[in-house]
C-alpha atoms as a PDB file:
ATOM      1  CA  UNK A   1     -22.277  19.521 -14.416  1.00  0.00           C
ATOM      2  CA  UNK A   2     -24.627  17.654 -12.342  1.00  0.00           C
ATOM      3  CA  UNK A   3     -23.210  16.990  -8.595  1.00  0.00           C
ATOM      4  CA  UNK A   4     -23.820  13.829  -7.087  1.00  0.00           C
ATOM      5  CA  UNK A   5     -23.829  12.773  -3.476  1.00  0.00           C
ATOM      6  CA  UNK A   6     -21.486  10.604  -2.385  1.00  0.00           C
ATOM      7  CA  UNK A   7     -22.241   7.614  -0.615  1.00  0.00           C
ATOM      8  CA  UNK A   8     -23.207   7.662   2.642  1.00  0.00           C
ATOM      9  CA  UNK A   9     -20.041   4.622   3.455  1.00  0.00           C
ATOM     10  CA  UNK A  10     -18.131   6.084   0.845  1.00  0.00           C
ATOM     11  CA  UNK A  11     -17.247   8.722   2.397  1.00  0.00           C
ATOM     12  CA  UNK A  12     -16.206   7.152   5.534  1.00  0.00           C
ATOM     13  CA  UNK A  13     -14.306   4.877   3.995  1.00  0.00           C
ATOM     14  CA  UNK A  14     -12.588   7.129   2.154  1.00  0.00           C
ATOM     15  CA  UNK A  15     -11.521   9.112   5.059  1.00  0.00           C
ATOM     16  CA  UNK A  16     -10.227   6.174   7.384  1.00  0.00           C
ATOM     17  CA  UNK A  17      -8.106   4.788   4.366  1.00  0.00           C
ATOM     18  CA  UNK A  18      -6.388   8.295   4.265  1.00  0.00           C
ATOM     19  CA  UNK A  19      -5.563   8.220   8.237  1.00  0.00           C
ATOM     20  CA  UNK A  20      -4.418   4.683   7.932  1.00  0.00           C
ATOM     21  CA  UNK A  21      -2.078   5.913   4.969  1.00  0.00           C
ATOM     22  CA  UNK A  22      -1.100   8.775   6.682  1.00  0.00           C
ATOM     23  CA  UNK A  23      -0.284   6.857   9.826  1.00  0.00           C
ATOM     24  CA  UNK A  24       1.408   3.789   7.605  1.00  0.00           C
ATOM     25  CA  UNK A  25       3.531   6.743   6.491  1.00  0.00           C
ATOM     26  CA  UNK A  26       4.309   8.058   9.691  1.00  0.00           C
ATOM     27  CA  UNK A  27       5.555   4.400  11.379  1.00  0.00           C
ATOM     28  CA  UNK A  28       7.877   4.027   7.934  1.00  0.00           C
ATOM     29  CA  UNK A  29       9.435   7.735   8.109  1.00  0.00           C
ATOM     30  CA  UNK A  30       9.631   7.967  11.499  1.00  0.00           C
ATOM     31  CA  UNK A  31       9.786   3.906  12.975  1.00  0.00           C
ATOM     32  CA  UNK A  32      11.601   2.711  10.315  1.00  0.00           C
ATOM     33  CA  UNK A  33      13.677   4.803   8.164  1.00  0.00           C
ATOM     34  CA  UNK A  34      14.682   8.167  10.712  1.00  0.00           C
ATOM     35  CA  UNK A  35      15.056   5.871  13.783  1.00  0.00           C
ATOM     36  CA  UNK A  36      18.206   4.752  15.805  1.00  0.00           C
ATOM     37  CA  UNK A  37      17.010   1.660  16.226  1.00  0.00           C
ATOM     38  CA  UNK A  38      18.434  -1.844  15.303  1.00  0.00           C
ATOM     39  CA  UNK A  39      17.819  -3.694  12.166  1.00  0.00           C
ATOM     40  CA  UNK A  40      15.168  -6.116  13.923  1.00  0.00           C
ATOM     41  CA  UNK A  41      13.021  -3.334  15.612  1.00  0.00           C
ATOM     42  CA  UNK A  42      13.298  -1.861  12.186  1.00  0.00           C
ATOM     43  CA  UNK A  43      11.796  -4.629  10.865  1.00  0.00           C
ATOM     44  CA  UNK A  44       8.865  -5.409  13.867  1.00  0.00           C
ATOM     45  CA  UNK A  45       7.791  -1.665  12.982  1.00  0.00           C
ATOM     46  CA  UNK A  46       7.614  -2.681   9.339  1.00  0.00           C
ATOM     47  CA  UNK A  47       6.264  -5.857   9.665  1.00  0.00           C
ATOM     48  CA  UNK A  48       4.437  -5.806  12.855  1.00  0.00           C
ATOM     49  CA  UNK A  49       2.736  -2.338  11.864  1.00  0.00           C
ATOM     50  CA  UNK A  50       3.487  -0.320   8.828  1.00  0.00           C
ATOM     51  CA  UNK A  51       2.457  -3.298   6.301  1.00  0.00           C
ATOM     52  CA  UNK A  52      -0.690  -4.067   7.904  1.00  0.00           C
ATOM     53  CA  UNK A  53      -1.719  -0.507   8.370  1.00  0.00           C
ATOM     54  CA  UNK A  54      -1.184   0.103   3.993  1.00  0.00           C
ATOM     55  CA  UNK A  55      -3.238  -3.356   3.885  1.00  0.00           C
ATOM     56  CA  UNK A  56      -5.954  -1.935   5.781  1.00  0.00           C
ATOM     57  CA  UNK A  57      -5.551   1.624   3.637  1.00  0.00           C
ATOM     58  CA  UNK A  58      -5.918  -0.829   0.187  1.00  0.00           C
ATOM     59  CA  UNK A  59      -8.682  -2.280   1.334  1.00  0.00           C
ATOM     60  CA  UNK A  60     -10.872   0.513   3.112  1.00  0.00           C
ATOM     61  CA  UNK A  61      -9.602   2.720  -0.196  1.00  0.00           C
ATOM     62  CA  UNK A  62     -11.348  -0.494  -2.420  1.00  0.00           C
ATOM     63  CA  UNK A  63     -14.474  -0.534  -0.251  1.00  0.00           C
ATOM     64  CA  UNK A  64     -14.929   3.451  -1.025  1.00  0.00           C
ATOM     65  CA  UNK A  65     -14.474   2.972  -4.935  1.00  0.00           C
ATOM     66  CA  UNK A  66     -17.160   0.102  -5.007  1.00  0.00           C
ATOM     67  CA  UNK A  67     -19.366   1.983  -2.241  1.00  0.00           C
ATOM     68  CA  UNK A  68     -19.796   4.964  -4.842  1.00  0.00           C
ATOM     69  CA  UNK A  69     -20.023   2.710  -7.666  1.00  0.00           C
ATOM     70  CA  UNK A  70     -23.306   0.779  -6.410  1.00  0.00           C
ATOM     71  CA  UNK A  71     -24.553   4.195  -5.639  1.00  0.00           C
ATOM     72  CA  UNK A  72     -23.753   5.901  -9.139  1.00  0.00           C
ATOM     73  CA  UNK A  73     -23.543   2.825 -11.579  1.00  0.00           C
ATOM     74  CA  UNK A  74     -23.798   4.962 -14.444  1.00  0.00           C
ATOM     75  CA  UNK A  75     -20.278   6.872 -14.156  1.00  0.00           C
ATOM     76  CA  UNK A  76     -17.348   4.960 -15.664  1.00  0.00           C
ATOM     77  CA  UNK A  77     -14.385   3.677 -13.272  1.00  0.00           C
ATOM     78  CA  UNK A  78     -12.816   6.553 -14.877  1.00  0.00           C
ATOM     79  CA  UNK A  79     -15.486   9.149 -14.451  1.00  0.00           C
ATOM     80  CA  UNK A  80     -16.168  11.959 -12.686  1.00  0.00           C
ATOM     81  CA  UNK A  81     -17.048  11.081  -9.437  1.00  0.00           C
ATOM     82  CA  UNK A  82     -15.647  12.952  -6.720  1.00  0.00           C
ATOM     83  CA  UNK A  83     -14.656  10.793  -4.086  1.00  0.00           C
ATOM     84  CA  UNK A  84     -13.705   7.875  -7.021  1.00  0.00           C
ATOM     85  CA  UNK A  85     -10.445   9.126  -7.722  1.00  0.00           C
ATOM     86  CA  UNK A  86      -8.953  10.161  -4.372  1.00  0.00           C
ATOM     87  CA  UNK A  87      -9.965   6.796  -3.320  1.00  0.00           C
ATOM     88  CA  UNK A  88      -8.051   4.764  -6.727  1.00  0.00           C
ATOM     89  CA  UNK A  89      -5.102   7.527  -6.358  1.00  0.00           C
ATOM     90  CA  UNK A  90      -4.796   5.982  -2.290  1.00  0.00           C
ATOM     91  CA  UNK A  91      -5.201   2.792  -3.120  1.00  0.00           C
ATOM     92  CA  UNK A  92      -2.107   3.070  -5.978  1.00  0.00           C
ATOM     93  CA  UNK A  93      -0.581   4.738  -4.026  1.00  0.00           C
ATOM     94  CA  UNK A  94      -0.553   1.832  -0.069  1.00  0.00           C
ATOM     95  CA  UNK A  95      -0.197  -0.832  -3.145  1.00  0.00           C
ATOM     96  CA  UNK A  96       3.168   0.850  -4.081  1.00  0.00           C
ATOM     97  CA  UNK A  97       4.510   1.326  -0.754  1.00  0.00           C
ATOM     98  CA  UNK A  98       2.980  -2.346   0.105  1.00  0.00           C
ATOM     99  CA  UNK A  99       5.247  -3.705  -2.874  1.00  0.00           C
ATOM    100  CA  UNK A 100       8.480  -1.922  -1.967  1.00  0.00           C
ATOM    101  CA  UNK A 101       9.549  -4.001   0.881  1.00  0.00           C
ATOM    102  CA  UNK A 102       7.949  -7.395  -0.916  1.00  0.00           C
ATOM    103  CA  UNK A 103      10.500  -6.205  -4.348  1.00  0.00           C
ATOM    104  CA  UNK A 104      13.455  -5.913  -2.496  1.00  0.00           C
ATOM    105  CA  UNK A 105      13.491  -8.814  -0.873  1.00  0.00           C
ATOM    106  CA  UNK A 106      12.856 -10.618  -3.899  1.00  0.00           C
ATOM    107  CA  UNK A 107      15.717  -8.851  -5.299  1.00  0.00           C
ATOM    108  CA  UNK A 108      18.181  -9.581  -2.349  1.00  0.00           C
ATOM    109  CA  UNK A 109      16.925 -13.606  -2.794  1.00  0.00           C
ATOM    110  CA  UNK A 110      18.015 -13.575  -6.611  1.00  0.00           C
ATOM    111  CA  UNK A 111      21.215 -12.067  -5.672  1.00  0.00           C
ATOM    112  CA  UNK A 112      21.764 -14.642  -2.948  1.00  0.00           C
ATOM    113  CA  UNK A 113      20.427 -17.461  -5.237  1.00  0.00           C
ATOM    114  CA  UNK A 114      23.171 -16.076  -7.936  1.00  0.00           C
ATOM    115  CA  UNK A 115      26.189 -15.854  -5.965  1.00  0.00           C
ATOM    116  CA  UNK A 116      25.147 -19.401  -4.368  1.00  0.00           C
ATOM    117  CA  UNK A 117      24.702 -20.874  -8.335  1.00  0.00           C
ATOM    118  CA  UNK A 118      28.104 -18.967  -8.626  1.00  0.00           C
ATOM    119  CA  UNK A 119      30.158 -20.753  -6.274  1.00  0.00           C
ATOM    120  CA  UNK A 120      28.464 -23.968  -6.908  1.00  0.00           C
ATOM    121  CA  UNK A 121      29.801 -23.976 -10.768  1.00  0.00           C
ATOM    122  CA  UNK A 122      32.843 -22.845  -9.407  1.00  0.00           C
ATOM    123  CA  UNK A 123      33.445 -25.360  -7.351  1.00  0.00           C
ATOM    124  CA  UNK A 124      32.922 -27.981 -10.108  1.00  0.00           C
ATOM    125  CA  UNK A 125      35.995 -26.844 -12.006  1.00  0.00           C
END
């Protein structure tokens, strides 16, 4: 197998998307979830730093998946490159985490929006 070097911003890229994961993960473990705090600084250190730190992760994790691709346009989004995969496995990976927060307070909406249809028909009886 032939190796090929990685791009020069690739690389870079790659590795500041992992410390920004890494420290998203470290404000939701240990700001958010293993804290005594209230509910609202729960939420400022989700908000106000955990969410913007996976955004950053997505996108620097984006930049070093189409940084190796202009440099090896021949391998497949799939394909062998080294740094490719790392890169798409951290940028699944802040998405998820990104989502999380967004899908359950989607879900706590439609439960509110339910029990408020709820006692709206009930009321018309």
């Amino acid at each position: 197998m032939l190796h090929r070097p990685a791009a020069p911003g690739s690389m870079s890229a790659a590795v500041a998307a992992l410390l920004t994961l890494v420290a998203a993960l470290v404000v939701i473990v240990f700001g958010v979830i293993a804290t005594t705090g209230v509910y609202g600084s729960r939420l400022a250190w989700l908000l106000g730093v955990a969410l913007p730190l996976l955004a950053t992760s997505m996108v620097l994790s984006r930049v070093a998946v189409r940084a190796t691709a202009r440099v090896q346009p021949g391998l497949s989004p799939a394909g062998p490159a080294p740094g490719r995969r790392v890169s798409q496995v951290m940028f699944a990976a802040a998405a998820l985490l990104f989502g999380i927060p967004i899908a359950l307070a989607a879900t706590l909406l439609g439960a509110y929006a339910l029990l408020f249809a709820l006692h709206g028909i009930s009321l018309l009886r």
